[in-house]
PDB file of N, CA and C in Angstrom:
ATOM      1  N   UNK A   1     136.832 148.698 -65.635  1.00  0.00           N
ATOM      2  CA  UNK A   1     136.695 147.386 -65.043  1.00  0.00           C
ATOM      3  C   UNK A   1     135.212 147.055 -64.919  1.00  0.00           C
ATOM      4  N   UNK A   2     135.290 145.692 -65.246  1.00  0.00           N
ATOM      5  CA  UNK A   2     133.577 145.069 -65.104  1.00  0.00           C
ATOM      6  C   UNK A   2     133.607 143.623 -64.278  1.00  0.00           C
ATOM      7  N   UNK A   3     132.509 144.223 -63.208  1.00  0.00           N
ATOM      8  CA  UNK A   3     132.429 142.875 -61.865  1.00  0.00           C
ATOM      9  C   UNK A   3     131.116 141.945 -62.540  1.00  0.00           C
ATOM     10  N   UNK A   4     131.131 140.871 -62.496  1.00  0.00           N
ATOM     11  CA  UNK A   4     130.453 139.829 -62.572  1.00  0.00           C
ATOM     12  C   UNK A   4     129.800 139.102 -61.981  1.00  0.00           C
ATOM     13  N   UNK A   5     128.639 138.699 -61.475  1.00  0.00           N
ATOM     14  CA  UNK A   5     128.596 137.359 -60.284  1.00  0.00           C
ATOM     15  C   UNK A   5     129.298 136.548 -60.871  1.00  0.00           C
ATOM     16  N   UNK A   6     130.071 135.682 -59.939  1.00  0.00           N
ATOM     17  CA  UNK A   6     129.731 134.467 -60.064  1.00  0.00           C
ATOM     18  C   UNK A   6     129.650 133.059 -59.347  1.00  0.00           C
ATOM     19  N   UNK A   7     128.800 132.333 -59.727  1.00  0.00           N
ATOM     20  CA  UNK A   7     127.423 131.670 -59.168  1.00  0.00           C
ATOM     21  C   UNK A   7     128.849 129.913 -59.295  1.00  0.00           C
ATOM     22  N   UNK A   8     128.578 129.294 -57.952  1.00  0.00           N
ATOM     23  CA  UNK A   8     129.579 128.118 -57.801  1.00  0.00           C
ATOM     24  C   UNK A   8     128.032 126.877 -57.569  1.00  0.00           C
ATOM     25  N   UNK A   9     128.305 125.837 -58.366  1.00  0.00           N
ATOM     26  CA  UNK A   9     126.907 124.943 -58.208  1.00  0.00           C
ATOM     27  C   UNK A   9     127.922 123.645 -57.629  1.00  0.00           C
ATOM     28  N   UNK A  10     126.744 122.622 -57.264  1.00  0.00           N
ATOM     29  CA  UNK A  10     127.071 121.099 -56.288  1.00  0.00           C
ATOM     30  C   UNK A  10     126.428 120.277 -58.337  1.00  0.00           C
ATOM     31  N   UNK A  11     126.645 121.020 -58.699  1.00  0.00           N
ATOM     32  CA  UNK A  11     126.254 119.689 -60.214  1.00  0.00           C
ATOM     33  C   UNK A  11     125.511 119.997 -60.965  1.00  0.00           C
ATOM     34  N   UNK A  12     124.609 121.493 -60.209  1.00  0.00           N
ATOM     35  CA  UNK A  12     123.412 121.802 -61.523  1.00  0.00           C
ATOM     36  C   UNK A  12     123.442 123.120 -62.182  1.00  0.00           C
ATOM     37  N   UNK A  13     124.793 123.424 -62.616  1.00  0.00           N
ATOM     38  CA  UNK A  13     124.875 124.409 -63.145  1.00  0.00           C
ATOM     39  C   UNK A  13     124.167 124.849 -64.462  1.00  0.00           C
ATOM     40  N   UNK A  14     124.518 123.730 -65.291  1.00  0.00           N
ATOM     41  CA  UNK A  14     123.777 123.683 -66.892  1.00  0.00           C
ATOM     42  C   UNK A  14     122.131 123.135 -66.348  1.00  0.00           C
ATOM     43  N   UNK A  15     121.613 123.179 -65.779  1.00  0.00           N
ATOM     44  CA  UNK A  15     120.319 122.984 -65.197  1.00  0.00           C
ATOM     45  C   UNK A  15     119.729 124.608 -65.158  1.00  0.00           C
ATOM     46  N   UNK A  16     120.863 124.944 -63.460  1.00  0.00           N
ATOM     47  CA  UNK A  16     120.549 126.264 -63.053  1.00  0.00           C
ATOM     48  C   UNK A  16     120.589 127.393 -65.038  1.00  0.00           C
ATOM     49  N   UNK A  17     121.713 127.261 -65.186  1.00  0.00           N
ATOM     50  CA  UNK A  17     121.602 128.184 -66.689  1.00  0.00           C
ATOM     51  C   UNK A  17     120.882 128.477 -67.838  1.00  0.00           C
ATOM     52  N   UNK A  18     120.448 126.701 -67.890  1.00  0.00           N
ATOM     53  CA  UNK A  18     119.267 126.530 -69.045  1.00  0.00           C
ATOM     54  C   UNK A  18     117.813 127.424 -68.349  1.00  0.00           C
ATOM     55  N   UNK A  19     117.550 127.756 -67.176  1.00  0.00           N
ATOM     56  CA  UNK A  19     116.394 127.602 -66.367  1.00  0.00           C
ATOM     57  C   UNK A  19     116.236 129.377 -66.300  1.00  0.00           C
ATOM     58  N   UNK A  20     117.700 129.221 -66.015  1.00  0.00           N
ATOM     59  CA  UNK A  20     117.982 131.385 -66.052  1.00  0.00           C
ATOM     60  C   UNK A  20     117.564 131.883 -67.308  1.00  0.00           C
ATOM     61  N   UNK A  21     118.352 131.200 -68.455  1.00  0.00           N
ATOM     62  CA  UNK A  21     118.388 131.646 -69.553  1.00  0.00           C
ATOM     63  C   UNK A  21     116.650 131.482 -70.248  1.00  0.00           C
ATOM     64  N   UNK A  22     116.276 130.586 -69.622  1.00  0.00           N
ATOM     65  CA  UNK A  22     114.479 130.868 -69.924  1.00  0.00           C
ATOM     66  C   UNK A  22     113.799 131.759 -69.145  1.00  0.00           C
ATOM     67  N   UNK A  23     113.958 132.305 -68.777  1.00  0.00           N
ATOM     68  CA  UNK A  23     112.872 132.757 -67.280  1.00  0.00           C
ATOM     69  C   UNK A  23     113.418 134.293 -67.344  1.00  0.00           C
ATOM     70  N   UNK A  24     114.514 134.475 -67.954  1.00  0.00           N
ATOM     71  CA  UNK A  24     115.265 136.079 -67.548  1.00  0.00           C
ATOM     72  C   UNK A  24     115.149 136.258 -69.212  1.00  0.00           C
ATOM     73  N   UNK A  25     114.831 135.666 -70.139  1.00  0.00           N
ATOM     74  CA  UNK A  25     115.083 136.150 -71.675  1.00  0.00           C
ATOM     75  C   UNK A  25     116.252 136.094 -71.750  1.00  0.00           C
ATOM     76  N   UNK A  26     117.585 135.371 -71.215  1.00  0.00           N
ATOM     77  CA  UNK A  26     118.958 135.776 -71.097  1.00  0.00           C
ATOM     78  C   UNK A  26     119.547 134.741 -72.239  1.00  0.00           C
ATOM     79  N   UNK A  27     120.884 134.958 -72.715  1.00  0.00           N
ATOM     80  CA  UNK A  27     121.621 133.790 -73.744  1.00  0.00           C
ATOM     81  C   UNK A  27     122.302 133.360 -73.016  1.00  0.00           C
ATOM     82  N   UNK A  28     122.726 132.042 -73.122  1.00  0.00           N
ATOM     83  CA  UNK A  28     124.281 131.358 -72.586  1.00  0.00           C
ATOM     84  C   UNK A  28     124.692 131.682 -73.853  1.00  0.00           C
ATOM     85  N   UNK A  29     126.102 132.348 -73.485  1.00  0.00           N
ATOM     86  CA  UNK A  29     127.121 132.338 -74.351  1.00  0.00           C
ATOM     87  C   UNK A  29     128.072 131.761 -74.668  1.00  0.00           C
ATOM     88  N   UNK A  30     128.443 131.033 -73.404  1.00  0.00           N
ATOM     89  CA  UNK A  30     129.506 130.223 -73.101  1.00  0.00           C
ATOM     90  C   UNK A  30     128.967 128.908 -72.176  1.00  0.00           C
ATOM     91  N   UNK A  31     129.224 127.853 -72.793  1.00  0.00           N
ATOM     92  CA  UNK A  31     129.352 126.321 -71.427  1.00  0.00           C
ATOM     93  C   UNK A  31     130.075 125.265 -72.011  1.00  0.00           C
ATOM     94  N   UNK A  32     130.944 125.317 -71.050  1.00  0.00           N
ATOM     95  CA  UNK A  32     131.789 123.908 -71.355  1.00  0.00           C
ATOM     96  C   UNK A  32     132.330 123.328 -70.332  1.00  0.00           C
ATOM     97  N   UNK A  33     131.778 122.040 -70.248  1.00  0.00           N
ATOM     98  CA  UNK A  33     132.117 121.283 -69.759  1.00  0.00           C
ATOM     99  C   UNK A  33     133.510 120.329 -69.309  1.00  0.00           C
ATOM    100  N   UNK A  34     133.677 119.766 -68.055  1.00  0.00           N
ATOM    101  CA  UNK A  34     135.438 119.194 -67.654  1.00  0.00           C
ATOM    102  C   UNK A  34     136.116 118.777 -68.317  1.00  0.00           C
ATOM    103  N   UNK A  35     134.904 117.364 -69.191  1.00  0.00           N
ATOM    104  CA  UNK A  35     135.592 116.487 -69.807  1.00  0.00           C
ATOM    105  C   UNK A  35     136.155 116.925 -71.599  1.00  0.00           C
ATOM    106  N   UNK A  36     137.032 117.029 -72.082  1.00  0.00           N
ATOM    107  CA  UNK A  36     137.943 117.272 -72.965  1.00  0.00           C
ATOM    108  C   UNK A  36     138.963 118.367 -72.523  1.00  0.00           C
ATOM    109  N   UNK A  37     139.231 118.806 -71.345  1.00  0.00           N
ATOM    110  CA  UNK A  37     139.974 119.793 -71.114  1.00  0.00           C
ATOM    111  C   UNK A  37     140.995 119.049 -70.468  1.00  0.00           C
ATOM    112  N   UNK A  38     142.050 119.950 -70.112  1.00  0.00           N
ATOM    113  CA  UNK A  38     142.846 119.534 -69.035  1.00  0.00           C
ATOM    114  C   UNK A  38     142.439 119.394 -67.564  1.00  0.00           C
ATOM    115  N   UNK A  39     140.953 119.546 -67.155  1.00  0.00           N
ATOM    116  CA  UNK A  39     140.702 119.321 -65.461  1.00  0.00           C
ATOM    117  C   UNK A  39     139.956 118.355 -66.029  1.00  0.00           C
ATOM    118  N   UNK A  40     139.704 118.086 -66.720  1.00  0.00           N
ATOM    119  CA  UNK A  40     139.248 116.505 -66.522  1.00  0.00           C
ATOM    120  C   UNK A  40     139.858 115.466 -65.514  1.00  0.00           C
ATOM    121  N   UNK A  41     140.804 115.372 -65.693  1.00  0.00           N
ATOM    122  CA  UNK A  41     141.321 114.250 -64.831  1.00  0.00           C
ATOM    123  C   UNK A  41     142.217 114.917 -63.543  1.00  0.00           C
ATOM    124  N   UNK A  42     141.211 115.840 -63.253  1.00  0.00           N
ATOM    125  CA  UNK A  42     141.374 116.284 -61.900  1.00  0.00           C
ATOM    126  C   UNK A  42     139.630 116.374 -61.102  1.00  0.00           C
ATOM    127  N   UNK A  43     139.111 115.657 -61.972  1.00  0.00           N
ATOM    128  CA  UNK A  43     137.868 115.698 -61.208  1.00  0.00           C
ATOM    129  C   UNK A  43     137.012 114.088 -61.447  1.00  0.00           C
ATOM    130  N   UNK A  44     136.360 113.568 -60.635  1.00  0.00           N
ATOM    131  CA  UNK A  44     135.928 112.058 -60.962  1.00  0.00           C
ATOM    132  C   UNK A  44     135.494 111.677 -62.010  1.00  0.00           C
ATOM    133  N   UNK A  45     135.170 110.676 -62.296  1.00  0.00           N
ATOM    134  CA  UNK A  45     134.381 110.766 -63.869  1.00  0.00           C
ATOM    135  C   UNK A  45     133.270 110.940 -64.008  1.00  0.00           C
ATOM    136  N   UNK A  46     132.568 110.255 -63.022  1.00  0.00           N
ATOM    137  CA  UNK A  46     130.831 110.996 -63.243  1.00  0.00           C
ATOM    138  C   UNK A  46     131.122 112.778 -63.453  1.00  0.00           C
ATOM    139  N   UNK A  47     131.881 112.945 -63.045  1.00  0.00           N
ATOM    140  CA  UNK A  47     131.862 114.580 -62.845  1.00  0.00           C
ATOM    141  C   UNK A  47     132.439 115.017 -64.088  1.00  0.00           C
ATOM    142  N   UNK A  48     133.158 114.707 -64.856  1.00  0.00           N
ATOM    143  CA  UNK A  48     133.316 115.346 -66.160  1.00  0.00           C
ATOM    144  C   UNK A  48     132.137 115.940 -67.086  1.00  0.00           C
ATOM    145  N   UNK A  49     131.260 115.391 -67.308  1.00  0.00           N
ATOM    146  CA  UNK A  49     129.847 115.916 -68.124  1.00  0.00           C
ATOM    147  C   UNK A  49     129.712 117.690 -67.130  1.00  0.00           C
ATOM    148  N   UNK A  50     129.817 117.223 -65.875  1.00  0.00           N
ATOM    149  CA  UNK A  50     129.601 119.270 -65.153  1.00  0.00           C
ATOM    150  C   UNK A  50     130.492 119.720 -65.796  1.00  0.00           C
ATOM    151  N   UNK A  51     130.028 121.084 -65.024  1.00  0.00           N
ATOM    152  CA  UNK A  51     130.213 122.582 -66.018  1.00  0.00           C
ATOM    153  C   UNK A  51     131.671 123.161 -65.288  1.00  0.00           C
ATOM    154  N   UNK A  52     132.678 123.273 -66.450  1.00  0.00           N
ATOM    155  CA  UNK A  52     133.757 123.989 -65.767  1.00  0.00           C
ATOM    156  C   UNK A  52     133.404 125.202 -65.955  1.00  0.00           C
ATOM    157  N   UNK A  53     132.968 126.155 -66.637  1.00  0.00           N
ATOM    158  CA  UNK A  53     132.408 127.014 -66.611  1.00  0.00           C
ATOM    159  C   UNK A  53     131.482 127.678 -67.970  1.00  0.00           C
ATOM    160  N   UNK A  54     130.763 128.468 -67.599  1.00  0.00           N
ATOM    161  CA  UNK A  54     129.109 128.967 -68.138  1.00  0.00           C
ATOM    162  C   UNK A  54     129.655 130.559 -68.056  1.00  0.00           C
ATOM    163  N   UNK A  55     128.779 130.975 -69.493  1.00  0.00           N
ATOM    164  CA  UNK A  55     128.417 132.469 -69.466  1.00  0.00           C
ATOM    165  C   UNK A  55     126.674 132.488 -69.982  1.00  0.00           C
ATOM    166  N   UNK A  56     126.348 133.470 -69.055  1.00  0.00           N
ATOM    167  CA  UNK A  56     125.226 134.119 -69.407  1.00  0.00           C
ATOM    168  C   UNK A  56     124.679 135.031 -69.796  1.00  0.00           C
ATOM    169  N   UNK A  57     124.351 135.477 -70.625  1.00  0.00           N
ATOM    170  CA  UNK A  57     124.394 137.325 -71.214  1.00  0.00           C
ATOM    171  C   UNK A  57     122.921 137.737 -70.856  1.00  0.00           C
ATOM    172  N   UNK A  58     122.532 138.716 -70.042  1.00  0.00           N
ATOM    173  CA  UNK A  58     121.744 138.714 -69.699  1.00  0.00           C
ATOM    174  C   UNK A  58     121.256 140.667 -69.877  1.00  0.00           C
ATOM    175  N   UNK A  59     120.935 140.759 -70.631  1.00  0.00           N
ATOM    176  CA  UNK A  59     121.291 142.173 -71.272  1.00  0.00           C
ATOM    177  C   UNK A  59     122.319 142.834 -71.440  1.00  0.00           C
ATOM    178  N   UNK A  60     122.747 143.988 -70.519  1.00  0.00           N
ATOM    179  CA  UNK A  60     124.198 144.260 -70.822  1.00  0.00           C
ATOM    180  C   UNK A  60     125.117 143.914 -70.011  1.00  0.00           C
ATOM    181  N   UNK A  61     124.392 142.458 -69.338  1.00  0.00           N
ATOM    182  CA  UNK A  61     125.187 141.942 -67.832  1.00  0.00           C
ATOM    183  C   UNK A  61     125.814 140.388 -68.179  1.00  0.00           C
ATOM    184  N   UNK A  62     126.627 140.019 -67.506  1.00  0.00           N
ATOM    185  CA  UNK A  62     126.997 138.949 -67.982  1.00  0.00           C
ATOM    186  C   UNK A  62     127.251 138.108 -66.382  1.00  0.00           C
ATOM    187  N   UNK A  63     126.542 137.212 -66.660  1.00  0.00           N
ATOM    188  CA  UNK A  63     126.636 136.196 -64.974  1.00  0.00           C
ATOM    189  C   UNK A  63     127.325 134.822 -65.789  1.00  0.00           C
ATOM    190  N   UNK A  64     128.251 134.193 -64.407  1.00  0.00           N
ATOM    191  CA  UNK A  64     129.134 133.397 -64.809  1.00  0.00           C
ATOM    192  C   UNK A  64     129.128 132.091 -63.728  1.00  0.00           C
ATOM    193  N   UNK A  65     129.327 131.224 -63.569  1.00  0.00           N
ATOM    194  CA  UNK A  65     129.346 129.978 -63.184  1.00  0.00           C
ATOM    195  C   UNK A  65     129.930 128.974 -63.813  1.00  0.00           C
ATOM    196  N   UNK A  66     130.107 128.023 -62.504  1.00  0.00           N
ATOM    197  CA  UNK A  66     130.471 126.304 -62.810  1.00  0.00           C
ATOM    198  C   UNK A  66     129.940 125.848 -61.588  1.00  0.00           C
ATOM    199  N   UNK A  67     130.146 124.462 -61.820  1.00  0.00           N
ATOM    200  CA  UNK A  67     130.433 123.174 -60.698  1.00  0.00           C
ATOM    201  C   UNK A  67     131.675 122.668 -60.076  1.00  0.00           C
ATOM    202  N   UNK A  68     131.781 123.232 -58.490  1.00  0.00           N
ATOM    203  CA  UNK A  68     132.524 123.213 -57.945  1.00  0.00           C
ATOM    204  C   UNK A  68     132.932 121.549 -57.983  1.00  0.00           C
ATOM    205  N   UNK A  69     133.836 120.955 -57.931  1.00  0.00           N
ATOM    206  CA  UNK A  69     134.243 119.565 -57.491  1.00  0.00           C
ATOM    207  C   UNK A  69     133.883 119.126 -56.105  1.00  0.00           C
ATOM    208  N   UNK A  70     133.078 118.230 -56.147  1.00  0.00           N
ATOM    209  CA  UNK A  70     132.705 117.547 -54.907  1.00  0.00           C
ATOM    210  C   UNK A  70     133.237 117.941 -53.638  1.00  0.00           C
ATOM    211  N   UNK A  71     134.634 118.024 -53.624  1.00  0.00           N
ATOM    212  CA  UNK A  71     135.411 118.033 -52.544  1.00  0.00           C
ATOM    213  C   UNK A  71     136.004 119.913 -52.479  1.00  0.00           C
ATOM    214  N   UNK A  72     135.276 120.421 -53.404  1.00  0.00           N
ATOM    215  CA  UNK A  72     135.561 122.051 -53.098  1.00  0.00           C
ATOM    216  C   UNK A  72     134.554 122.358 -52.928  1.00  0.00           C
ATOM    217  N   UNK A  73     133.351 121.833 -53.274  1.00  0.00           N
ATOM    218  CA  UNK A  73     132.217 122.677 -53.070  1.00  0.00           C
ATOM    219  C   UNK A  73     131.579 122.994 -51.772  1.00  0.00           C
ATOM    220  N   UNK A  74     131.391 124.476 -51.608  1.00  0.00           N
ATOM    221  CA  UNK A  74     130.734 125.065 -50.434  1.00  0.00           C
ATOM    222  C   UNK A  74     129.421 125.867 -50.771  1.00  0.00           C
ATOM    223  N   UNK A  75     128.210 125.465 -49.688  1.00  0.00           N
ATOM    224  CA  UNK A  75     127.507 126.149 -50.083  1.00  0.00           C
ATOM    225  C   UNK A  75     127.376 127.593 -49.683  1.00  0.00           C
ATOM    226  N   UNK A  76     126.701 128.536 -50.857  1.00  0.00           N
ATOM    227  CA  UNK A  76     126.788 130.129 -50.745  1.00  0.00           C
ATOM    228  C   UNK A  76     126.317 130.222 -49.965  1.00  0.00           C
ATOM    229  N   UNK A  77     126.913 132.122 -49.269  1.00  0.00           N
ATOM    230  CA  UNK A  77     126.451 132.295 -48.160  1.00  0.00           C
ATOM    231  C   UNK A  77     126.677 134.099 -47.956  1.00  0.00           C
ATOM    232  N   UNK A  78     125.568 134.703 -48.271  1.00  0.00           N
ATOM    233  CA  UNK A  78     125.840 136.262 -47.406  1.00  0.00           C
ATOM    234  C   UNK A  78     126.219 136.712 -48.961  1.00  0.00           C
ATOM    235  N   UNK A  79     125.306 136.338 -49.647  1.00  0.00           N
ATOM    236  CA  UNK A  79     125.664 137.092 -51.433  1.00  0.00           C
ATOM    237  C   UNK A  79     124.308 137.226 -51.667  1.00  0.00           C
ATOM    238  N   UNK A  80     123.824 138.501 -52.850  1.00  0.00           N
ATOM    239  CA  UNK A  80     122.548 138.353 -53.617  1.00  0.00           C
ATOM    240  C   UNK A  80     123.122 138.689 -55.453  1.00  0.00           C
ATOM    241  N   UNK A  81     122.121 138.418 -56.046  1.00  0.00           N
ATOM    242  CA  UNK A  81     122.259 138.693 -57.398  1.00  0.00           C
ATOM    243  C   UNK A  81     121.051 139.246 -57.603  1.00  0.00           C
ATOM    244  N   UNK A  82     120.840 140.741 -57.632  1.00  0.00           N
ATOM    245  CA  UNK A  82     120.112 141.699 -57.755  1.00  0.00           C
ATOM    246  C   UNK A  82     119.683 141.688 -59.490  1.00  0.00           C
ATOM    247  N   UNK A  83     118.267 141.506 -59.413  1.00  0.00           N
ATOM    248  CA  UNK A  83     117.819 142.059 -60.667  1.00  0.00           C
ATOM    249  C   UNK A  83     116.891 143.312 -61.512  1.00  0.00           C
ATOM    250  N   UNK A  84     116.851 143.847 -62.438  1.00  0.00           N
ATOM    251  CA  UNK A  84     116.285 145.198 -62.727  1.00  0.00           C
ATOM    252  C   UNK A  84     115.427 144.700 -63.677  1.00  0.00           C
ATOM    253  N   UNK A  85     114.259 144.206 -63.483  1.00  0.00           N
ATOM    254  CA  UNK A  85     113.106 144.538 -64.303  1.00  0.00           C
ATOM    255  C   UNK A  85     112.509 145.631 -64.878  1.00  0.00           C
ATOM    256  N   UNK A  86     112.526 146.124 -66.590  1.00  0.00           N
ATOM    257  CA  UNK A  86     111.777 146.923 -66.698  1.00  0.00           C
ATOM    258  C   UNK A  86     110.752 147.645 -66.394  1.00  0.00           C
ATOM    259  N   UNK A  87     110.081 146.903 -65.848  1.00  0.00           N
ATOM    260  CA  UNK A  87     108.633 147.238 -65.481  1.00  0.00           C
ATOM    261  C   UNK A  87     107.929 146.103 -64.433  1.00  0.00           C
ATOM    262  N   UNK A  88     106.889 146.499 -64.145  1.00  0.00           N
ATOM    263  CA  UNK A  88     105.832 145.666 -63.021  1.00  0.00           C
ATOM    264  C   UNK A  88     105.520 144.431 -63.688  1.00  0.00           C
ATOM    265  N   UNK A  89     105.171 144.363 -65.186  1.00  0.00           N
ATOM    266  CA  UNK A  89     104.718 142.903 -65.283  1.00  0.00           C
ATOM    267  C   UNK A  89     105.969 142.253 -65.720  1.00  0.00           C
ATOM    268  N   UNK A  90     107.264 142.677 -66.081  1.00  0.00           N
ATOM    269  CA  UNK A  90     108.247 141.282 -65.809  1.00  0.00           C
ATOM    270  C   UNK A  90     108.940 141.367 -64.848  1.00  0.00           C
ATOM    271  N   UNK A  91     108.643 142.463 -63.695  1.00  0.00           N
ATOM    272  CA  UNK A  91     109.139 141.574 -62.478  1.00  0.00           C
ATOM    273  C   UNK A  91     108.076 140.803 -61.626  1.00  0.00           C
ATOM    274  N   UNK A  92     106.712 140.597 -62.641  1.00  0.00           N
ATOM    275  CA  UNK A  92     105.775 139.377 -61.814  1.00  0.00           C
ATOM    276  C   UNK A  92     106.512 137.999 -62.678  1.00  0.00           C
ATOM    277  N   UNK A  93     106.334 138.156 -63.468  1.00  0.00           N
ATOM    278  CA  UNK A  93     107.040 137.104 -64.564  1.00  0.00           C
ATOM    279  C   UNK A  93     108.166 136.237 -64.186  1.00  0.00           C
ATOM    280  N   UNK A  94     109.140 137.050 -63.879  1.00  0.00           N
ATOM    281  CA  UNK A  94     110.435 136.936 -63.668  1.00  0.00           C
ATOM    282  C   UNK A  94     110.398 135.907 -61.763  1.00  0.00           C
ATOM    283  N   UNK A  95     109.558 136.961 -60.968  1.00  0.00           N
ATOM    284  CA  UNK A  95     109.772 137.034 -59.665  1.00  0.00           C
ATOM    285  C   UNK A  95     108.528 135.135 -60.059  1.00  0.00           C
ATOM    286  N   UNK A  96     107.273 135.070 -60.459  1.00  0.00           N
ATOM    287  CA  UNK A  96     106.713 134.005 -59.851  1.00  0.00           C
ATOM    288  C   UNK A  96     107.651 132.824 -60.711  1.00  0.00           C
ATOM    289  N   UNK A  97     108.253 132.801 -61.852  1.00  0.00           N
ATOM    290  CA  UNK A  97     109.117 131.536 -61.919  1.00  0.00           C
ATOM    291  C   UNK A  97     110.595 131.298 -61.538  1.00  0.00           C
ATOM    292  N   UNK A  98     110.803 132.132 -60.787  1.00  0.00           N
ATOM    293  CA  UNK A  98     111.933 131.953 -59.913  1.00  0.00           C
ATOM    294  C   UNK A  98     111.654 131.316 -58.484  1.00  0.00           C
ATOM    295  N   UNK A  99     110.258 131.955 -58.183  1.00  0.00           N
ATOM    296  CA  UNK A  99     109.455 131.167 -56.733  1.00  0.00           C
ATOM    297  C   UNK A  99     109.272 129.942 -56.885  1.00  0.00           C
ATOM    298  N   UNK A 100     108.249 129.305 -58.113  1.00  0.00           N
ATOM    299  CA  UNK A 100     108.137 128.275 -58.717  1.00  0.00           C
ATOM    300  C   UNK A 100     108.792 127.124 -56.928  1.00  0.00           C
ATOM    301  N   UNK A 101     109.979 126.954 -57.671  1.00  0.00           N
ATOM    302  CA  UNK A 101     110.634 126.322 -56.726  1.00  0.00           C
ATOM    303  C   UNK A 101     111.607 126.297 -56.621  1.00  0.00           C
ATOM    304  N   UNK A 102     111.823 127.667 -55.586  1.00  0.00           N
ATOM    305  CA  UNK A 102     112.577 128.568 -54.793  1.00  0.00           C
ATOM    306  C   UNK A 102     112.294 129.063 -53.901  1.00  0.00           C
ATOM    307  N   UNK A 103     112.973 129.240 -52.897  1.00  0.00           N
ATOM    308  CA  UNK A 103     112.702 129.994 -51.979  1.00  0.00           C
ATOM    309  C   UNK A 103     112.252 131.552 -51.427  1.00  0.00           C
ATOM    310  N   UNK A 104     111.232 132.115 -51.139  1.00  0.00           N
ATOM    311  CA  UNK A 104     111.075 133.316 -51.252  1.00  0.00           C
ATOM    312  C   UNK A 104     111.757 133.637 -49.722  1.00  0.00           C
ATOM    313  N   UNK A 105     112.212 134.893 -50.020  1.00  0.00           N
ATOM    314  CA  UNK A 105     112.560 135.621 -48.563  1.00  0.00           C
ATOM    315  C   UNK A 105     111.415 136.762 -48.187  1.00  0.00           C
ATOM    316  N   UNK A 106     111.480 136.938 -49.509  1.00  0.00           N
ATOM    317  CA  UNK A 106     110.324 138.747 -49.531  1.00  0.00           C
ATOM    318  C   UNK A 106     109.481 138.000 -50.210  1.00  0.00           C
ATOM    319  N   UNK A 107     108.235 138.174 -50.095  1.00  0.00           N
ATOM    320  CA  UNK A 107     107.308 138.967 -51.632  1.00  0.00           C
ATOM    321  C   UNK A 107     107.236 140.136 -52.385  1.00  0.00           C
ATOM    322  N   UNK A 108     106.810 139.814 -53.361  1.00  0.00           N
ATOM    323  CA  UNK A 108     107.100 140.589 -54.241  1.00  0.00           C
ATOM    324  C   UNK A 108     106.222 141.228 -53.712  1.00  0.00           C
ATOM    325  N   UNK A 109     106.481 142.870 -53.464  1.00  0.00           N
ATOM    326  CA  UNK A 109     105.573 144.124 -53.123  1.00  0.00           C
ATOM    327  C   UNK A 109     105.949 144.963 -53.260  1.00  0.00           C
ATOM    328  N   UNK A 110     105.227 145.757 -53.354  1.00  0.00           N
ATOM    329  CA  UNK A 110     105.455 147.291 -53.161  1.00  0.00           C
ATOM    330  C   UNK A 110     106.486 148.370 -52.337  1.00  0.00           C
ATOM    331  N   UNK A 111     107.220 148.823 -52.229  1.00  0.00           N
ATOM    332  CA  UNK A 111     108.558 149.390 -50.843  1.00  0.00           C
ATOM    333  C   UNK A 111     108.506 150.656 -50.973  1.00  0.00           C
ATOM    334  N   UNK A 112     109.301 151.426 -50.490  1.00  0.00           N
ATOM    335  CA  UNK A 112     109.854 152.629 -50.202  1.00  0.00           C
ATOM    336  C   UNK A 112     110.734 153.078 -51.624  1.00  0.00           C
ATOM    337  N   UNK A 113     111.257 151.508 -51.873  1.00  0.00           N
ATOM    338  CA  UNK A 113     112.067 152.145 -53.169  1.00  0.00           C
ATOM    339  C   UNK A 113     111.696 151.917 -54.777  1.00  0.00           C
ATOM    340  N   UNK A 114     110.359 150.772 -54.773  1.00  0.00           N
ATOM    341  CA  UNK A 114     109.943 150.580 -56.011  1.00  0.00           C
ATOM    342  C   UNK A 114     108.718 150.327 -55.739  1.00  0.00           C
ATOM    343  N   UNK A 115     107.805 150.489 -56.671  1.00  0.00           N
ATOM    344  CA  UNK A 115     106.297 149.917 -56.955  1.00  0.00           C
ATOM    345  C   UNK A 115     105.670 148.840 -56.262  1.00  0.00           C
TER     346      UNK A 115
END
């Protein structure tokens, strides 16, 4: 068995993915969108162009998402998506365009358990 994140967006999923998939070296493998499926017309129409769901291949990991429907969407809460940088300079890489504009909790430093 293989666990996955996966990541629920308010509309910017293919935003959030395009942005991962630059910044992590990662592929989308998968995105498709409401409209031509059968939830199409279970979700408004501006909302058809969002993402029923996204794959991301991100070495030998695969992260997954969509866009929740207006009226399901909750925002996350009490989750992380842990990442393993090879080395010190792509987790500066990685770590300052994710800050960009994002929120930091930590800085990036030095610990008990890594560099």
């Amino acid at each position: 068995m293989q666990v996955n994140p996966y990541l629920t967006f308010n509309g910017e999923c293919e935003a959030a993915f395009k942005f991962y998939e630059k910044c992590l070296g990662a592929k989308i493998t998968f995105m498709m969108p409401h409209e031509g499926t059968p939830m199409s017309s279970h979700v408004p129409a501006d909302w058809r162009k969002k993402i029923l769901h996204a794959s991301l291949q991100v070495g030998d990991r695969l992260l997954q998402g969509s866009d929740s429907p207006p009226d399901h969407y909750e925002k996350p809460a009490g989750f992380s998506v842990k990442l393993d940088p090879k080395d010190a300079a792509e987790a500066e890489r990685v770590f300052s365009a994710l800050a960009e504009n994002g929120t930091v909790r930590m800085p990036l430093q030095e610990t008990f358990w890594a560099e």
